[in-house]
PDB file of N, CA and C in Angstrom:
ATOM      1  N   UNK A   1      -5.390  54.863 -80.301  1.00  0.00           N
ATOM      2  CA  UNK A   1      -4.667  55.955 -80.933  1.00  0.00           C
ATOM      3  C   UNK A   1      -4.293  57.063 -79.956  1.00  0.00           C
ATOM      4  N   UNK A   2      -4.676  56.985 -78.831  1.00  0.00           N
ATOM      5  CA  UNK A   2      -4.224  57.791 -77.756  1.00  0.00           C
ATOM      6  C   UNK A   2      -3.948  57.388 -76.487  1.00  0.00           C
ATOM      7  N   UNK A   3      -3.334  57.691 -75.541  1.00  0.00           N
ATOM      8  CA  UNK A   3      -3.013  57.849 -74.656  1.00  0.00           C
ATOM      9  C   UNK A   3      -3.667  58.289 -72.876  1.00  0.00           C
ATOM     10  N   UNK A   4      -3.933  57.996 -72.226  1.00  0.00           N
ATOM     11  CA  UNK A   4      -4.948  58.458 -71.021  1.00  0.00           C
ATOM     12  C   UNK A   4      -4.757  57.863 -69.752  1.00  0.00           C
ATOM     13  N   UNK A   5      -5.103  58.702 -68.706  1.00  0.00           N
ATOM     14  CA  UNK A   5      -4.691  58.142 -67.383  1.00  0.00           C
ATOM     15  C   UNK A   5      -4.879  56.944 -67.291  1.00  0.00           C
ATOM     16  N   UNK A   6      -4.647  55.954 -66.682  1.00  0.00           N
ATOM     17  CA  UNK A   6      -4.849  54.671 -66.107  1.00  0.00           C
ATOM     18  C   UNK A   6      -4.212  53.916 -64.984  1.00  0.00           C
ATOM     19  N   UNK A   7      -3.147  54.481 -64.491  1.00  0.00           N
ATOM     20  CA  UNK A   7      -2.479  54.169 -63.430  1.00  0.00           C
ATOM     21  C   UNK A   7      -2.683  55.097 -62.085  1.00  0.00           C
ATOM     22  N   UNK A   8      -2.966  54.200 -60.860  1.00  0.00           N
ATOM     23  CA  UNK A   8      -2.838  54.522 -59.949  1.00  0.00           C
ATOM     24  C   UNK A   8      -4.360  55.666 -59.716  1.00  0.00           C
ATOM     25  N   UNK A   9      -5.573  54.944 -60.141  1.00  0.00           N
ATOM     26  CA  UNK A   9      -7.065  56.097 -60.084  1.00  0.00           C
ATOM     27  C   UNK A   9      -7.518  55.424 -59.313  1.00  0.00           C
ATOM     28  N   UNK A  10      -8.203  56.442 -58.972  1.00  0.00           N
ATOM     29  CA  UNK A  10      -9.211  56.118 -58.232  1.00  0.00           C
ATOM     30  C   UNK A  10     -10.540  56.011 -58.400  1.00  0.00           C
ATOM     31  N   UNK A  11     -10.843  54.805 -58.118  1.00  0.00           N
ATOM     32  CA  UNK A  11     -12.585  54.444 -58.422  1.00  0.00           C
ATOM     33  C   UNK A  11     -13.122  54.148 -56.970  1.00  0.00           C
ATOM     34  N   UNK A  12     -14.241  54.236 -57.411  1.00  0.00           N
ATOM     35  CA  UNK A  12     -15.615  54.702 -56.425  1.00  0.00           C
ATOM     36  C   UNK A  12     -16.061  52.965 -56.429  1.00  0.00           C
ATOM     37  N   UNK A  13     -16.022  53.133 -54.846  1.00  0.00           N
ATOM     38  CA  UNK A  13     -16.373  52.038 -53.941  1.00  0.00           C
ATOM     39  C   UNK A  13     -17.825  52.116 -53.592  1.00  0.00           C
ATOM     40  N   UNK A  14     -18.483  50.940 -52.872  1.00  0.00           N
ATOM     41  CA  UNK A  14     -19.692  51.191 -52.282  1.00  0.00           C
ATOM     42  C   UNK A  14     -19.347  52.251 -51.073  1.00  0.00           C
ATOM     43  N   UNK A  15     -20.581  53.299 -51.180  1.00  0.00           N
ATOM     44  CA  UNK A  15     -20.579  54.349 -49.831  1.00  0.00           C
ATOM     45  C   UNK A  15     -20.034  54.899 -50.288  1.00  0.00           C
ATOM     46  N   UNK A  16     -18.426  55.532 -49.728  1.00  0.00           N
ATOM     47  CA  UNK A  16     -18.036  57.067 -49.685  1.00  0.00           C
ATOM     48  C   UNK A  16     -16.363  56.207 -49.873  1.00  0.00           C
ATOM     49  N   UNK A  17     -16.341  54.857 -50.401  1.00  0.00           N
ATOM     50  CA  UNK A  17     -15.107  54.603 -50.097  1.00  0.00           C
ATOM     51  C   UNK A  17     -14.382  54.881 -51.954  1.00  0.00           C
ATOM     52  N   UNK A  18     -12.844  54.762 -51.977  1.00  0.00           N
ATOM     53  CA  UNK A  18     -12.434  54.607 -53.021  1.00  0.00           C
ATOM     54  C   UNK A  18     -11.538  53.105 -53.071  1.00  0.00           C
ATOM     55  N   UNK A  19     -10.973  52.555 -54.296  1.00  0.00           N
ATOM     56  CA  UNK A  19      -9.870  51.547 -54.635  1.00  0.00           C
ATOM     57  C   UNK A  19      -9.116  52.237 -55.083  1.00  0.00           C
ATOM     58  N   UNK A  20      -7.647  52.235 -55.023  1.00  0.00           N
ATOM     59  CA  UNK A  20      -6.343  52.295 -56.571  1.00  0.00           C
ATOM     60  C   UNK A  20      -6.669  51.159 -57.483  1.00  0.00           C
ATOM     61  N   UNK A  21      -6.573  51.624 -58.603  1.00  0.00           N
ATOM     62  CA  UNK A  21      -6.849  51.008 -59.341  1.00  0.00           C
ATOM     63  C   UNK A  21      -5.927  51.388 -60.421  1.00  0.00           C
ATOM     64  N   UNK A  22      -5.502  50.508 -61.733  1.00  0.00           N
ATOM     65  CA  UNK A  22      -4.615  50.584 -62.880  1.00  0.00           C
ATOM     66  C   UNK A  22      -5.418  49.621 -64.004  1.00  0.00           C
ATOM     67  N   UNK A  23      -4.800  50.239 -65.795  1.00  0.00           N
ATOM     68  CA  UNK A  23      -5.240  49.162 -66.344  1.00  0.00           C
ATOM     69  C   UNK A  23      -5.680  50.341 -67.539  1.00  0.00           C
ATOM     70  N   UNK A  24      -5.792  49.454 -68.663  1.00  0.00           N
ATOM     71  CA  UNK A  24      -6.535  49.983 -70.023  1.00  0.00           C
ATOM     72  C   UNK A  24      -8.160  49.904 -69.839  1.00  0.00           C
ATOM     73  N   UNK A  25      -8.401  49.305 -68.532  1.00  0.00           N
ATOM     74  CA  UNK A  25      -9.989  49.099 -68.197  1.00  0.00           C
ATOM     75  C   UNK A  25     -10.513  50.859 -67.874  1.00  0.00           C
ATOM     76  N   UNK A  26      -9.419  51.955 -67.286  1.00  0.00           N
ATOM     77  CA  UNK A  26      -9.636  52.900 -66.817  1.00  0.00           C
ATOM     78  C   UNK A  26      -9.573  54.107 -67.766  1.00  0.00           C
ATOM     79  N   UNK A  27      -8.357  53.466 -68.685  1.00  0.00           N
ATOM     80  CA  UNK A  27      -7.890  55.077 -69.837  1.00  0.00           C
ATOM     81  C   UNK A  27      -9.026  54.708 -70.784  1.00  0.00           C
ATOM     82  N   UNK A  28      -9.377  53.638 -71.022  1.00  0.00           N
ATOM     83  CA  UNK A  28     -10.395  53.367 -72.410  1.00  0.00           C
ATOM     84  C   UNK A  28     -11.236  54.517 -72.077  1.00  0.00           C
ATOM     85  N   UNK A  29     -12.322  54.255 -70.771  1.00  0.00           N
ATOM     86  CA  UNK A  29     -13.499  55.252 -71.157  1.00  0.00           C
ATOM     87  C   UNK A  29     -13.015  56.992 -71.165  1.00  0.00           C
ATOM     88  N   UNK A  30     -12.360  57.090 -70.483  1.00  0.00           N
ATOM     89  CA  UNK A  30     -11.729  58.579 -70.786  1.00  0.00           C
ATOM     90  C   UNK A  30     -11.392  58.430 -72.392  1.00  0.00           C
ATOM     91  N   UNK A  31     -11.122  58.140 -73.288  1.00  0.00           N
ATOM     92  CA  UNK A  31     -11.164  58.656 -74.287  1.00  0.00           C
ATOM     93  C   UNK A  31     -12.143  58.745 -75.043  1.00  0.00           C
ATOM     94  N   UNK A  32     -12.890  57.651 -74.722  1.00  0.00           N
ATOM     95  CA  UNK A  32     -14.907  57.256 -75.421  1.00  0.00           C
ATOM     96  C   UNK A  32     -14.868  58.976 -75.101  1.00  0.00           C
ATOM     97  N   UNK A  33     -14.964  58.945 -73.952  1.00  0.00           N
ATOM     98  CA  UNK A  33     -15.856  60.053 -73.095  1.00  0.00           C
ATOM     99  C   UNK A  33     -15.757  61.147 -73.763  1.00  0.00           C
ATOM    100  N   UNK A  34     -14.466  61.853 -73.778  1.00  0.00           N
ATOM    101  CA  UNK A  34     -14.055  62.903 -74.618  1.00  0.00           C
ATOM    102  C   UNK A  34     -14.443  62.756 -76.226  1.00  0.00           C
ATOM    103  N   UNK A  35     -14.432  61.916 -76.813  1.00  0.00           N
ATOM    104  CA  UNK A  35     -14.515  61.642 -78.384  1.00  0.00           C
ATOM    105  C   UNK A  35     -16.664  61.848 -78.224  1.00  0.00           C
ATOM    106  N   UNK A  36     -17.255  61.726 -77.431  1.00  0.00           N
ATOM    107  CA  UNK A  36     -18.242  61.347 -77.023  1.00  0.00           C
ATOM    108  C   UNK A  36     -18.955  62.624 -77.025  1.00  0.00           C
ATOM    109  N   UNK A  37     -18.231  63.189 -76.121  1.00  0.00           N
ATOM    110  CA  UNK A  37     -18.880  64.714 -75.599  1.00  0.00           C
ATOM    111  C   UNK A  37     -18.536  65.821 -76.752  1.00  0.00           C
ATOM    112  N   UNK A  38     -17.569  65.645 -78.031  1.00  0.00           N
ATOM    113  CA  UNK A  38     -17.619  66.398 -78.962  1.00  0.00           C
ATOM    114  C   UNK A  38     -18.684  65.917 -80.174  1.00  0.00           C
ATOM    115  N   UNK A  39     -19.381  65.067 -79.865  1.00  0.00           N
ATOM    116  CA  UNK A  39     -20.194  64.398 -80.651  1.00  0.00           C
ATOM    117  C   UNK A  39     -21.456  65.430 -80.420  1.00  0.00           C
ATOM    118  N   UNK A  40     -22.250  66.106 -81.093  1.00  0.00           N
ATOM    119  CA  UNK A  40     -23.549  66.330 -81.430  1.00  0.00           C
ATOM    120  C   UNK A  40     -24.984  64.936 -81.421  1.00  0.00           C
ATOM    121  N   UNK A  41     -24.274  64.382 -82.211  1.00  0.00           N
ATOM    122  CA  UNK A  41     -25.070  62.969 -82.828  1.00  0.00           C
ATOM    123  C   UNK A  41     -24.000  62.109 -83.412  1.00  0.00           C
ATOM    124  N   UNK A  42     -24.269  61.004 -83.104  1.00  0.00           N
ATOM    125  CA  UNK A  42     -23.540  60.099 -83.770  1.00  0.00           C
ATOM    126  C   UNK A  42     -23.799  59.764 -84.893  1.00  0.00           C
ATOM    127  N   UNK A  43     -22.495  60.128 -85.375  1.00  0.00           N
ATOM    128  CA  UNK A  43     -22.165  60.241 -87.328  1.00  0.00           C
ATOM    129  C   UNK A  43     -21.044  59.799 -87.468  1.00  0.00           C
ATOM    130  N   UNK A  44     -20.603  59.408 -88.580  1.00  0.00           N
ATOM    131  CA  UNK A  44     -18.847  58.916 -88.907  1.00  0.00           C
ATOM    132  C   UNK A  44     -18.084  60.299 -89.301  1.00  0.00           C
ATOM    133  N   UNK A  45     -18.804  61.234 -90.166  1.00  0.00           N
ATOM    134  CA  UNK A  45     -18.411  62.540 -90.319  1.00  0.00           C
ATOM    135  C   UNK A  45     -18.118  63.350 -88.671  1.00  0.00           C
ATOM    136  N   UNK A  46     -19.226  63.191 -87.917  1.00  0.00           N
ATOM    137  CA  UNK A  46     -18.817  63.992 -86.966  1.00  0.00           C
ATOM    138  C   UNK A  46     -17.763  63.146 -85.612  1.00  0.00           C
ATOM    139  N   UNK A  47     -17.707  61.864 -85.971  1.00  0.00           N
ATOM    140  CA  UNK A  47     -16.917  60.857 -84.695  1.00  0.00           C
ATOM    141  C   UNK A  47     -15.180  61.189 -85.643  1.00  0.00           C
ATOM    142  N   UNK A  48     -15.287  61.134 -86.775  1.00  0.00           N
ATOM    143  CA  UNK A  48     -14.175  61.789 -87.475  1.00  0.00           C
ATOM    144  C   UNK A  48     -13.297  63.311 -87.143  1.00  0.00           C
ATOM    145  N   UNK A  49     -13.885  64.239 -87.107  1.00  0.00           N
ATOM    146  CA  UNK A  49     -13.605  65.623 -86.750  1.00  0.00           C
ATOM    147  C   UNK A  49     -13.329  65.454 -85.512  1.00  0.00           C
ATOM    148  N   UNK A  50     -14.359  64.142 -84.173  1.00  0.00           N
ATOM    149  CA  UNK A  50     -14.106  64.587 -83.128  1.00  0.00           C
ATOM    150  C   UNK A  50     -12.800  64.177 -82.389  1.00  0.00           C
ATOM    151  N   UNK A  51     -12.375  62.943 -83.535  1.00  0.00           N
ATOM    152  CA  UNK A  51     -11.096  62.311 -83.346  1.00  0.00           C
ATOM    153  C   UNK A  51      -9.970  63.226 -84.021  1.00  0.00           C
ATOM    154  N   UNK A  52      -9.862  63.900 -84.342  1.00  0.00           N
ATOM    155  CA  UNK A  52      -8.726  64.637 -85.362  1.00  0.00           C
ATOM    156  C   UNK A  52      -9.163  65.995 -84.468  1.00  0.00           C
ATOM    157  N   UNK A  53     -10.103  66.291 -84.074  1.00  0.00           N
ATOM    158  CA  UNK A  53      -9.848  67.678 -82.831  1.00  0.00           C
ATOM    159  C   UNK A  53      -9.381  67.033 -81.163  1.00  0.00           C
ATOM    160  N   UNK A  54      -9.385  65.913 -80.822  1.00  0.00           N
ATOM    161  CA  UNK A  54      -8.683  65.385 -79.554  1.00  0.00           C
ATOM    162  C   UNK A  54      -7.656  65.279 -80.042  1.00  0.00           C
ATOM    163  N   UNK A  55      -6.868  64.791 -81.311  1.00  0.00           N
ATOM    164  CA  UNK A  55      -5.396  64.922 -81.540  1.00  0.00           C
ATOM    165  C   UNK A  55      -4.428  65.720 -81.648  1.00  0.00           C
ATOM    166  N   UNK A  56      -5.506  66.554 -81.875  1.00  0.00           N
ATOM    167  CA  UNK A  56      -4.563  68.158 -81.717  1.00  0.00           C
ATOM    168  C   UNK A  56      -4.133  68.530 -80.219  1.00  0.00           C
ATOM    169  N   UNK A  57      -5.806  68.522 -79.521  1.00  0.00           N
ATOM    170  CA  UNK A  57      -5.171  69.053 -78.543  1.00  0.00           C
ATOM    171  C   UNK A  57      -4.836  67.941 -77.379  1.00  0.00           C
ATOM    172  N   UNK A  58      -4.154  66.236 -77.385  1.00  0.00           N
ATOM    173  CA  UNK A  58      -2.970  65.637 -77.159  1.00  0.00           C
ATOM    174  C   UNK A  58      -1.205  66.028 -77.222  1.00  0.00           C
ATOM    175  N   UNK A  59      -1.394  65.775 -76.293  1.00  0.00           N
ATOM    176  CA  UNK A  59       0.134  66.587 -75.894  1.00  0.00           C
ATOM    177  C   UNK A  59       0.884  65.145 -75.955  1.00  0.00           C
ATOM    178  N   UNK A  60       1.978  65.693 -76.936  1.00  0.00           N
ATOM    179  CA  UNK A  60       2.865  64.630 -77.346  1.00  0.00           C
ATOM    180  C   UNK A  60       3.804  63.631 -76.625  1.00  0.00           C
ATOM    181  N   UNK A  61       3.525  62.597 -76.655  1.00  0.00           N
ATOM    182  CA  UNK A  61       4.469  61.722 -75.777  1.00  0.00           C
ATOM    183  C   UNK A  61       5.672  61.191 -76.085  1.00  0.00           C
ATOM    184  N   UNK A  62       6.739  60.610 -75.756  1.00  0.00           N
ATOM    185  CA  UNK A  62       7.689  59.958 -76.893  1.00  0.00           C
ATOM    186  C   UNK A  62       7.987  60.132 -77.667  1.00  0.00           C
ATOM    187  N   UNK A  63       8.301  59.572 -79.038  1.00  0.00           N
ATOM    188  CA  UNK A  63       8.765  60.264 -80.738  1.00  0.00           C
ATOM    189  C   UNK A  63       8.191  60.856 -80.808  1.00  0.00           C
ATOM    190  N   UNK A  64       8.383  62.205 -81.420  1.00  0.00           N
ATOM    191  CA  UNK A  64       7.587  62.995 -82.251  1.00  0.00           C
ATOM    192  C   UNK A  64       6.680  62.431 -83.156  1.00  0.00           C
ATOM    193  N   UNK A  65       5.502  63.178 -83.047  1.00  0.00           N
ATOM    194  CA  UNK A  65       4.112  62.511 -83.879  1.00  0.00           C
ATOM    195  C   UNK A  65       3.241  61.772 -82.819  1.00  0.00           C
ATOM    196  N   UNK A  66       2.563  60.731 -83.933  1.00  0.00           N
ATOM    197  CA  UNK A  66       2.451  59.879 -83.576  1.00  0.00           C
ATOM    198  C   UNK A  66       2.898  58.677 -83.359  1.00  0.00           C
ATOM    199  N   UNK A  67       2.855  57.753 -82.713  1.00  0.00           N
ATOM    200  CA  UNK A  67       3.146  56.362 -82.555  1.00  0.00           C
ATOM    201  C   UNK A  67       3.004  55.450 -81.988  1.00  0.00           C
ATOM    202  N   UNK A  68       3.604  54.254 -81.730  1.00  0.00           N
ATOM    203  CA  UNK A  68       3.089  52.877 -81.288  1.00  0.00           C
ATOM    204  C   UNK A  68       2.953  53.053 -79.817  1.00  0.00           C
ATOM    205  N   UNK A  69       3.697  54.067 -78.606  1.00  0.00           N
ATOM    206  CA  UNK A  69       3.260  53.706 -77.787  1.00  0.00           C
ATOM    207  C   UNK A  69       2.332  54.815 -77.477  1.00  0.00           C
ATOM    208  N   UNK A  70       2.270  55.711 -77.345  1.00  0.00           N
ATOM    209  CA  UNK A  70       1.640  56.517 -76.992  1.00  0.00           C
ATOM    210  C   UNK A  70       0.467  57.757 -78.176  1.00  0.00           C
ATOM    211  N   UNK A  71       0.909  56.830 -79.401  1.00  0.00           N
ATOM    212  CA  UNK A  71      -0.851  57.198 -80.146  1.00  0.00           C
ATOM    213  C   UNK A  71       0.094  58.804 -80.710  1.00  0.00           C
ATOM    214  N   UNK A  72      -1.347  59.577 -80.599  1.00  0.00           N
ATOM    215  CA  UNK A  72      -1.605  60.751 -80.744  1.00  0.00           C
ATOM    216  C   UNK A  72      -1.117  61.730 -79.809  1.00  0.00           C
ATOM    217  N   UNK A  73      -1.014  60.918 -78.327  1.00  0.00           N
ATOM    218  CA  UNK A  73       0.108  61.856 -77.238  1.00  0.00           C
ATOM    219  C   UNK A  73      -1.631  61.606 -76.449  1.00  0.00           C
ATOM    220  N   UNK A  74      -1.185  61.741 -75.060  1.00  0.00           N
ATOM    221  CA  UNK A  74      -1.685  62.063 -73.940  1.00  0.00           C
ATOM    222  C   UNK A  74      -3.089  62.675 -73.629  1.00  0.00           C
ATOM    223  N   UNK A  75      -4.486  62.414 -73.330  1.00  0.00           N
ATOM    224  CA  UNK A  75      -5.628  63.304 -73.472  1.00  0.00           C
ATOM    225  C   UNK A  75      -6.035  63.022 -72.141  1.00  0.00           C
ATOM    226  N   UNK A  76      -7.146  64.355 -71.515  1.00  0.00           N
ATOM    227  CA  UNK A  76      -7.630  63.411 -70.290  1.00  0.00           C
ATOM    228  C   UNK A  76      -6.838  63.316 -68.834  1.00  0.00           C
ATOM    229  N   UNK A  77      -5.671  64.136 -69.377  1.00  0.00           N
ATOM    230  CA  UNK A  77      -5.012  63.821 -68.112  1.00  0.00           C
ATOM    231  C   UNK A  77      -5.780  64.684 -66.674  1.00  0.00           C
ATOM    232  N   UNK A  78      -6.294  65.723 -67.323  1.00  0.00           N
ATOM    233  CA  UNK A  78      -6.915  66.857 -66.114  1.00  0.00           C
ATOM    234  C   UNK A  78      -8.115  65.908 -65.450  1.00  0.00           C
ATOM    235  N   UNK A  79      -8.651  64.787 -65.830  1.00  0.00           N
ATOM    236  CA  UNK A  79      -9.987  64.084 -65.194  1.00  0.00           C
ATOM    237  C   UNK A  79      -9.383  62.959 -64.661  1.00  0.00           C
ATOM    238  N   UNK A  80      -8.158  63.023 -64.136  1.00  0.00           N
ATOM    239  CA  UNK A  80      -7.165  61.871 -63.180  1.00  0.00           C
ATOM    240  C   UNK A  80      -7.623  62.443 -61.734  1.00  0.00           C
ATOM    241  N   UNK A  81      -8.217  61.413 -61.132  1.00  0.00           N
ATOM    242  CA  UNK A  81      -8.454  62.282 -59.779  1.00  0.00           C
ATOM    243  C   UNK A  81      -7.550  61.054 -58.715  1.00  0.00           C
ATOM    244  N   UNK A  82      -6.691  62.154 -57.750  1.00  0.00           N
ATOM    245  CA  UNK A  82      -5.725  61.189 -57.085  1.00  0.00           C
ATOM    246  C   UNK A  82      -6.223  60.547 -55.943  1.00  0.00           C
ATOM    247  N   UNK A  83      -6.042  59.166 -56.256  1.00  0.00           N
ATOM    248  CA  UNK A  83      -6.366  58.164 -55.027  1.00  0.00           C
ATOM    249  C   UNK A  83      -6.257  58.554 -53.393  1.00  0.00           C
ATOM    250  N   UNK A  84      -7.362  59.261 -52.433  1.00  0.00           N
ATOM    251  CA  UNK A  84      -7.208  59.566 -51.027  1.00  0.00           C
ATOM    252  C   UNK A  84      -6.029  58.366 -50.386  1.00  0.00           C
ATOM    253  N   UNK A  85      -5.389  59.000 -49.875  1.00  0.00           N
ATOM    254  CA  UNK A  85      -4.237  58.577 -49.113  1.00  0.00           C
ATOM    255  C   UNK A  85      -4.591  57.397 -48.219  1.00  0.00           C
ATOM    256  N   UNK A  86      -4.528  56.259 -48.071  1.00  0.00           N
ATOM    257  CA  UNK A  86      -4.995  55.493 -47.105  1.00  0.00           C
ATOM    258  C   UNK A  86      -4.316  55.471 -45.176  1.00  0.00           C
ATOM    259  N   UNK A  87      -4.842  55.960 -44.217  1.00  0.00           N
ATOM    260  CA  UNK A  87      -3.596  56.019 -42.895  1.00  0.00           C
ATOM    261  C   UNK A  87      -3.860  54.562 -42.436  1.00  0.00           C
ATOM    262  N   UNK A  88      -3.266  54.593 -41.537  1.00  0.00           N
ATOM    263  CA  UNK A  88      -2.953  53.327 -40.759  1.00  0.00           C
ATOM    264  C   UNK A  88      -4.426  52.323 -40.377  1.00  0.00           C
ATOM    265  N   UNK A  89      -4.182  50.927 -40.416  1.00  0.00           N
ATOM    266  CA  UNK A  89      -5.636  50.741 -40.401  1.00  0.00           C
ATOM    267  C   UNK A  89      -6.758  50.670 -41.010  1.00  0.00           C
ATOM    268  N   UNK A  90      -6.765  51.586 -42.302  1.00  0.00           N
ATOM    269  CA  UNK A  90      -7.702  51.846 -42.898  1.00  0.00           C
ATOM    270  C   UNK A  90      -7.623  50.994 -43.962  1.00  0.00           C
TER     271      UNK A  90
END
């Protein structure tokens, strides 16, 4: 029902290294996460509120509203951290 980074992140390698990485493998937990961290305790009452307060503040993508591609609009985008530049060699 929403929308979240997934292209072009960066994940944590063994040591100090990173990958680019893409995929619904990456936006999924960003939205757990957020729906997660407004959670007190896990309840259907409170996983409810916490889904209808991330939709608000989703910033709209495409058609107005909601819809098929982009949900509820966009969440999560501020916890996109950009892939270190790779130089020559590396």
């Amino acid at each position: 029902d929403f929308a979240a980074p997934g292209a072009d992140m960066a994940a944590a390698m063994s040591g100090q290294t990173f990958a680019v990485v893409r995929g619904t493998s990456f936006a999924a937990p960003i939205v757990a996460g957020l729906i997660a961290s407004a959670l007190a305790q896990p309840d259907r009452s409170g996983a409810e509120q916490a889904i209808a307060q991330l939709a608000r503040q989703a910033v709209d993508l495409g058609s107005r509203g909601m819809d098929k591609t982009y949900g509820n609009g966009l969440v999560g985008d501020s916890l996109r951290i950009e892939p270190p530049l790779a130089g020559p060699g590396k």
